[in-house]
N, C-alpha and C. Protein backbone atom coordinates (compact mmCIF):
# COMPACT_ATOMS: atom_id res chain seq x y z
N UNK A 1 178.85 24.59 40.64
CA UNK A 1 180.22 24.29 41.03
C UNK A 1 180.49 24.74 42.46
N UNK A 2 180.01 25.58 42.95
CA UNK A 2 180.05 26.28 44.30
C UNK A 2 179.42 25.39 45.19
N UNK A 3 178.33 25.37 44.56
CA UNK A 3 177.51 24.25 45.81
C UNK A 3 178.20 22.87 45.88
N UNK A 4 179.08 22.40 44.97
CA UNK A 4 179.61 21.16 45.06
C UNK A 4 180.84 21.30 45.78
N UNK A 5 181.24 22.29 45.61
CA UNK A 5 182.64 22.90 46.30
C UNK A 5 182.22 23.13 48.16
N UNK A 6 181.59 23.74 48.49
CA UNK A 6 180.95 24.16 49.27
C UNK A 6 180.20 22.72 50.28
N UNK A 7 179.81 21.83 49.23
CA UNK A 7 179.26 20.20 49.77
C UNK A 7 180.12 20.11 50.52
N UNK A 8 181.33 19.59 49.78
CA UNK A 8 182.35 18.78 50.21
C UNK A 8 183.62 19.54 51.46
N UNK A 9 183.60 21.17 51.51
CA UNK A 9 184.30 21.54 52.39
C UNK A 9 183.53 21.49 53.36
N UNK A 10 182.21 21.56 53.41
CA UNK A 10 181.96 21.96 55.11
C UNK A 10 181.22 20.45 55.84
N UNK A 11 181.03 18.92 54.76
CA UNK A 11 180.31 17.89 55.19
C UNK A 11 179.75 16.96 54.13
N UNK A 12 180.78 16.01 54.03
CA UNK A 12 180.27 15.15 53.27
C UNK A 12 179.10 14.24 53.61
N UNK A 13 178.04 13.55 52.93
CA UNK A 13 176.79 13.22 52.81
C UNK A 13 176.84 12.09 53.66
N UNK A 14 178.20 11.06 53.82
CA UNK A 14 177.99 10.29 54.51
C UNK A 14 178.51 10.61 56.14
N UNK A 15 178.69 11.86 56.23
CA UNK A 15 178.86 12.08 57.67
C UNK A 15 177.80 12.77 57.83
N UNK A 16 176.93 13.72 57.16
CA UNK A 16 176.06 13.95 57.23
C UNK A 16 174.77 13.08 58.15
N UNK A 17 174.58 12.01 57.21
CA UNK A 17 173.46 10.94 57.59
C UNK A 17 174.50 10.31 59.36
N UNK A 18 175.43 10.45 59.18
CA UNK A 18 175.72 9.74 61.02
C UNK A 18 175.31 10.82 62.14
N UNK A 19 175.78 12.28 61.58
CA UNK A 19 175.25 13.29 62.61
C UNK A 19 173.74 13.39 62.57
N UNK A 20 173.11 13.20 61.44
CA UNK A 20 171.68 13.03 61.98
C UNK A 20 170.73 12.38 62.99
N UNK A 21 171.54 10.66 62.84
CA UNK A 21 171.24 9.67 63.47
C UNK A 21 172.19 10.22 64.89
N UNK A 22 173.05 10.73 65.03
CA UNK A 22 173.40 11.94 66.59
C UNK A 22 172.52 12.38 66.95
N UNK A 23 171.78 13.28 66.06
CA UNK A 23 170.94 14.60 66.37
C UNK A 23 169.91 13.98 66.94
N UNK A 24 169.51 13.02 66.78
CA UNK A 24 168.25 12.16 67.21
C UNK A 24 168.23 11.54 68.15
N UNK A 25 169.56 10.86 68.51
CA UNK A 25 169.99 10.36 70.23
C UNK A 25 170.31 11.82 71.39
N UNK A 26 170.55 12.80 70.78
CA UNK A 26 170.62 14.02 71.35
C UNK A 26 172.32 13.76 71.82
N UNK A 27 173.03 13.36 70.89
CA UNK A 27 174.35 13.59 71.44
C UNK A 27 174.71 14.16 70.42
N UNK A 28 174.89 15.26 69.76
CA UNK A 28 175.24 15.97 68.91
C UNK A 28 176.04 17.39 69.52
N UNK A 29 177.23 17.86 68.81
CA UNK A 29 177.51 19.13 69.63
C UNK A 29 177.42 20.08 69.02
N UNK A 30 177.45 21.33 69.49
CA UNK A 30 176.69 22.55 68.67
C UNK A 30 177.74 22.88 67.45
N UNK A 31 179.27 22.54 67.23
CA UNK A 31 179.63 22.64 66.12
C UNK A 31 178.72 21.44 65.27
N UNK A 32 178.95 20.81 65.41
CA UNK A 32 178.55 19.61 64.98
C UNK A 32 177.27 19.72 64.23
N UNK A 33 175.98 20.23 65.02
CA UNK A 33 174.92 20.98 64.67
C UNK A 33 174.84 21.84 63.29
N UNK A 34 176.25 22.89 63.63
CA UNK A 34 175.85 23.60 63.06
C UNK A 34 176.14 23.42 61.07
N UNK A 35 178.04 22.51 61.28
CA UNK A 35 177.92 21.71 60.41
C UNK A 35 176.38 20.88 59.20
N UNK A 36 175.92 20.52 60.01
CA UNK A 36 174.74 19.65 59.52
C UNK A 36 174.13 20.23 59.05
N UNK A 37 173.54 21.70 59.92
CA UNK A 37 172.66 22.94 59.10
C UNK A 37 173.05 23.40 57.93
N UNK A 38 174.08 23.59 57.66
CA UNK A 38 174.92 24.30 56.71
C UNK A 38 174.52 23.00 55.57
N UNK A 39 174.81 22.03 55.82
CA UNK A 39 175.41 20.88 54.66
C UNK A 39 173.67 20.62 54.75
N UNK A 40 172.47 20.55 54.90
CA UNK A 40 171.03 20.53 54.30
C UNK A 40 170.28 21.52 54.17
N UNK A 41 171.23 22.90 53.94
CA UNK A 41 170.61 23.92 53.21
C UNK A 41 171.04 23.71 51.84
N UNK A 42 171.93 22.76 51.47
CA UNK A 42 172.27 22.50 50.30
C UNK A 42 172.41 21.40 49.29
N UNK A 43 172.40 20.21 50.54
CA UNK A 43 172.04 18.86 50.35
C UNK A 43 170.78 18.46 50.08
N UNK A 44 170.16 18.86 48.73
CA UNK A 44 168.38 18.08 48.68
C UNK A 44 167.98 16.08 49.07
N UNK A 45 169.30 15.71 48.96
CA UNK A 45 169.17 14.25 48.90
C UNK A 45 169.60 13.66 50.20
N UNK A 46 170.11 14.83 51.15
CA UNK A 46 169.80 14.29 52.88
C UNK A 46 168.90 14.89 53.55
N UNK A 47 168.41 16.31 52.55
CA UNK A 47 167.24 16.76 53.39
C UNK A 47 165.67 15.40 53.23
N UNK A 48 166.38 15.61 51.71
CA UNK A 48 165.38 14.10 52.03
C UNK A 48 165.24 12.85 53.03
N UNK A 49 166.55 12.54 53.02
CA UNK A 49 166.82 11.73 54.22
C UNK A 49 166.16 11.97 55.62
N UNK A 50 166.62 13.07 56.25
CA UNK A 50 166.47 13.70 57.39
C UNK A 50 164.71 13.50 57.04
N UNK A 51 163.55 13.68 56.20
CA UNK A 51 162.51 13.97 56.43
C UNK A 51 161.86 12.41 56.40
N UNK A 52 163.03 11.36 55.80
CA UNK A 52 162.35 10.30 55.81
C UNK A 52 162.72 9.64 57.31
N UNK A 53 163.72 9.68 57.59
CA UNK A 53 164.52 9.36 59.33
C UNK A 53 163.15 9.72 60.51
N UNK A 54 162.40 11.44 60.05
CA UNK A 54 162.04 11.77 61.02
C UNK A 54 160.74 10.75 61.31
N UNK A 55 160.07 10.92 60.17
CA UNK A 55 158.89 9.87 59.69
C UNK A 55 158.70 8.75 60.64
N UNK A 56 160.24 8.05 60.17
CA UNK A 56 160.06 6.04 61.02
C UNK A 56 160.91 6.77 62.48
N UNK A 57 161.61 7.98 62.93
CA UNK A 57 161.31 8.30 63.99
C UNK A 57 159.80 8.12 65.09
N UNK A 58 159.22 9.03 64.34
CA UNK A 58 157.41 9.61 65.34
C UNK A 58 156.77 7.69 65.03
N UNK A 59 157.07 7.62 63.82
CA UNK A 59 156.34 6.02 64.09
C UNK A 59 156.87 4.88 65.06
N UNK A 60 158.09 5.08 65.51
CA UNK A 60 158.33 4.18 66.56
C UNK A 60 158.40 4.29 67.54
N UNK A 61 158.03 5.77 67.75
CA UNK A 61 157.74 6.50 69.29
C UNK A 61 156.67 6.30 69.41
N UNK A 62 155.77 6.28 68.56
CA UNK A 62 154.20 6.08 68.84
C UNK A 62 154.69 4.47 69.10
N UNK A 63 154.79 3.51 68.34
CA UNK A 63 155.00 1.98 69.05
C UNK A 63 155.33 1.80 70.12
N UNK A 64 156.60 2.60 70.78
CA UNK A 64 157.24 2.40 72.03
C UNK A 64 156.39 3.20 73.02
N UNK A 65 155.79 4.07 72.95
CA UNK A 65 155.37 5.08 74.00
C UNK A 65 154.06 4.51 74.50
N UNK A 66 152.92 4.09 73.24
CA UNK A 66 151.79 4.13 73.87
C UNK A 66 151.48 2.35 73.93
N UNK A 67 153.22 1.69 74.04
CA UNK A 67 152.99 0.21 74.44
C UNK A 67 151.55 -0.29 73.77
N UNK A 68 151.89 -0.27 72.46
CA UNK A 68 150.94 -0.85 71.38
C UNK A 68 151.68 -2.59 71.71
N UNK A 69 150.82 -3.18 70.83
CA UNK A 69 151.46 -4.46 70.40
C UNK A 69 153.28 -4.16 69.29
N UNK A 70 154.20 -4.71 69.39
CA UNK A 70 155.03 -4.31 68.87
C UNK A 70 155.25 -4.98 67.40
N UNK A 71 154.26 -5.87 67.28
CA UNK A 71 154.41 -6.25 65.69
C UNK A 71 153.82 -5.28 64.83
N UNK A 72 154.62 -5.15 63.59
CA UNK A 72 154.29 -4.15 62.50
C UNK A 72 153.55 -4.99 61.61
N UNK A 73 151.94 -4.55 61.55
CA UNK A 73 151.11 -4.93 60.35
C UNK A 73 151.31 -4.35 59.34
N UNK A 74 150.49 -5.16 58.23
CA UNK A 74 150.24 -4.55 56.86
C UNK A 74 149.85 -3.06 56.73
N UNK A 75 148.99 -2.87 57.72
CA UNK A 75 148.39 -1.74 57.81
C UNK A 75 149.57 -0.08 58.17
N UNK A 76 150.58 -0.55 58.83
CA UNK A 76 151.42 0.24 59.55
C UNK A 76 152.18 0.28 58.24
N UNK A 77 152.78 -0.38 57.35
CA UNK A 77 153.22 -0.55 56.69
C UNK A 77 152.64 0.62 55.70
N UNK A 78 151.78 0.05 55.18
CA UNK A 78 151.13 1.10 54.35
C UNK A 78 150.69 2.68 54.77
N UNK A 79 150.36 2.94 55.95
CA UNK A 79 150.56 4.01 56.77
C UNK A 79 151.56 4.72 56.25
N UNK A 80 152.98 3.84 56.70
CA UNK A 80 154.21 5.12 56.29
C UNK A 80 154.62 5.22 54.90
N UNK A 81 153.92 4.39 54.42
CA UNK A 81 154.42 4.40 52.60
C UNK A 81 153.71 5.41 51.86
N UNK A 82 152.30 5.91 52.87
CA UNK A 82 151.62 7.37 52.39
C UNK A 82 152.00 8.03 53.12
N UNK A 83 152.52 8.04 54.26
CA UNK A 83 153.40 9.64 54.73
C UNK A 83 154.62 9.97 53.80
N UNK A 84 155.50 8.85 53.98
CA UNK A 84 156.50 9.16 52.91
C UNK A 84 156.23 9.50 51.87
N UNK A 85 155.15 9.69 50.85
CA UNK A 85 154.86 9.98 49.39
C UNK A 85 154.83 11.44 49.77
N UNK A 86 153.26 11.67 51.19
CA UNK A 86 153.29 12.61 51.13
C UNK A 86 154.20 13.96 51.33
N UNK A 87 154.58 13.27 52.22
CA UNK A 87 156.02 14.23 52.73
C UNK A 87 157.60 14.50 51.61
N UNK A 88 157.54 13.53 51.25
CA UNK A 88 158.62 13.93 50.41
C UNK A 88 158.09 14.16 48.59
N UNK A 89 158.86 15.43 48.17
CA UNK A 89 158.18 15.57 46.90
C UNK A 89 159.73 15.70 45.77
N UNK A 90 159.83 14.52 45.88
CA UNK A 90 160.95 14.60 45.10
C UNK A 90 160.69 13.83 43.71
């Protein structure tokens, strides 16, 4: 009951997931920050989020950075469908 109490006063889930997608353009502000910290020490189902975000993050930095071809194969595909297993153990 606390932790649900506690959810909802300091950050609900769907503001949650927009400050993430902040945190990642780097326009986020340190309340703002700190909000977010607070609300996925307790949120298991945006920490999940946040670990799947980071995932197709590094994979499209690797596309954009090392000016690969920009079409996504089968192969890429399947790539992140075993990071994601591995990484998330839910």
């Amino acid at each position: 009951m606390l932790k649900k109490f506690i959810h909802i006063l300091f950050l609900p889930c769907s503001e949650a997931t927009l400050l993430m997608e902040k945190r990642n353009a780097n326009s986020i502000s340190p309340k703002e920050n700190w909000k977010l910290s607070m609300h996925l020490m307790i949120c298991k189902w945006c920490k999940a989020y946040e670990k799947k975000l980071k995932i197709l993050d590094d994979i499209l930095k690797i596309k954009l950075f090392h000016k690969e071809e920009n079409k996504i194969n089968e192969s890429d595909i399947q790539l992140f469908k075993d990071k994601m297993f591995k990484n998330l153990d839910i």
